[in-house]
Protein backbone atom coordinates (compact mmCIF):
# COMPACT_ATOMS: atom_id res chain seq x y z
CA UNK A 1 10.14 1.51 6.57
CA UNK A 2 11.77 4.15 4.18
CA UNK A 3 9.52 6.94 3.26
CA UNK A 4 9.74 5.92 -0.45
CA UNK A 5 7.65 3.09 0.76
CA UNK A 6 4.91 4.71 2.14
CA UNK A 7 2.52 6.13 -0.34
CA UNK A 8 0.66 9.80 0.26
CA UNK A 9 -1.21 8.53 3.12
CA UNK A 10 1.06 9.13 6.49
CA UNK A 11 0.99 5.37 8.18
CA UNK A 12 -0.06 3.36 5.09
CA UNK A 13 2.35 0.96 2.79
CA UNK A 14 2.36 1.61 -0.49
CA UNK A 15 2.09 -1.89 -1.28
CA UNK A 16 -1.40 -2.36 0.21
CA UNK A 17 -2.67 0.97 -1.57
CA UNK A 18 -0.98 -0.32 -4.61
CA UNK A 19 -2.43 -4.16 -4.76
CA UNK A 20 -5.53 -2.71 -3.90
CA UNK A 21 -5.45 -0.45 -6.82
CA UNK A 22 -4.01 -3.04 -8.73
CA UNK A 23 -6.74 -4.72 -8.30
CA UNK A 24 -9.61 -2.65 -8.72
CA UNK A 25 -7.72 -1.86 -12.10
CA UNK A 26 -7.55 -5.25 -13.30
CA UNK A 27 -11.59 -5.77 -12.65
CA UNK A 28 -12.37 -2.58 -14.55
CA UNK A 29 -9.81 -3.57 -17.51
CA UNK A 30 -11.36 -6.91 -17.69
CA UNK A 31 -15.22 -6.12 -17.34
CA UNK A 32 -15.45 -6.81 -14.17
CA UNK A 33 -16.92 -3.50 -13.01
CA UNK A 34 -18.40 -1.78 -15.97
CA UNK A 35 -18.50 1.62 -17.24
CA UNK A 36 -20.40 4.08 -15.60
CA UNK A 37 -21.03 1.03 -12.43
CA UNK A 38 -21.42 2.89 -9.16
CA UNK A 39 -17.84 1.66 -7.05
CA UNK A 40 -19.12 1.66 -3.08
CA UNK A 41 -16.39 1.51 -0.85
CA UNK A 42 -18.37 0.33 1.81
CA UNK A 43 -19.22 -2.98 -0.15
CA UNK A 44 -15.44 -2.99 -1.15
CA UNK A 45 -14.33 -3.04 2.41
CA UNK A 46 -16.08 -5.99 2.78
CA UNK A 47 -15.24 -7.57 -0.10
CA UNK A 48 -11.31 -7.47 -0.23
CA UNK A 49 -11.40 -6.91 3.80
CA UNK A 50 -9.35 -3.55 3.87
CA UNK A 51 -9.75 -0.32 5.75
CA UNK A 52 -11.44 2.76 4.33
CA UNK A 53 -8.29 4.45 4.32
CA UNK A 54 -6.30 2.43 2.13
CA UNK A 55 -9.35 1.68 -0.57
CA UNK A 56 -9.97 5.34 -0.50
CA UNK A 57 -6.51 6.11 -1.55
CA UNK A 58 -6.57 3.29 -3.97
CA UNK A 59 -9.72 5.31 -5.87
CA UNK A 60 -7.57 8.23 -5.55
CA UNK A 61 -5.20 6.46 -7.47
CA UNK A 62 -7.42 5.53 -9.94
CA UNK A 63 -9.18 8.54 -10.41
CA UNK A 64 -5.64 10.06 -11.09
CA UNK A 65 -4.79 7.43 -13.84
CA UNK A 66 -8.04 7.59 -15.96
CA UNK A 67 -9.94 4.63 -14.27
CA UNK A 68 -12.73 6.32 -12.32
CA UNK A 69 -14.17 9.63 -11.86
């Protein structure tokens, strides 16, 4: 895999940290998780059935685009 497919996170594709994002994104855009809602990764992990380390980078993602603080 080229490195411009690999997101910040050494060993993880960007496409899972990027779906994942996606789709934590879409939820918040669309009411799905409300303003000010607590996000707990834990309950995410079991949920969508990733790791910690790629939903962790996903938040990072979103805290860096607006979406959660």
């Amino acid at each position: 895999m080229e490195e411009n497919e690999r997101s910040g996170a050494v060993g993880l594709p960007r496409c899972l940290v990027e779906d994942i994002a996606a789709h934590l994104s879409d939820e918040i855009i669309e009411g799905k998780i409300q303003p000010g809602q607590q996000i707990i990764e834990a309950d995410l992990q079991r949920t969508l059935g990733g790791s910690r380390a790629p939903l962790s980078y996903s938040m990072l993602k979103l805290e860096g685009q607006g979406f959660v603080k």
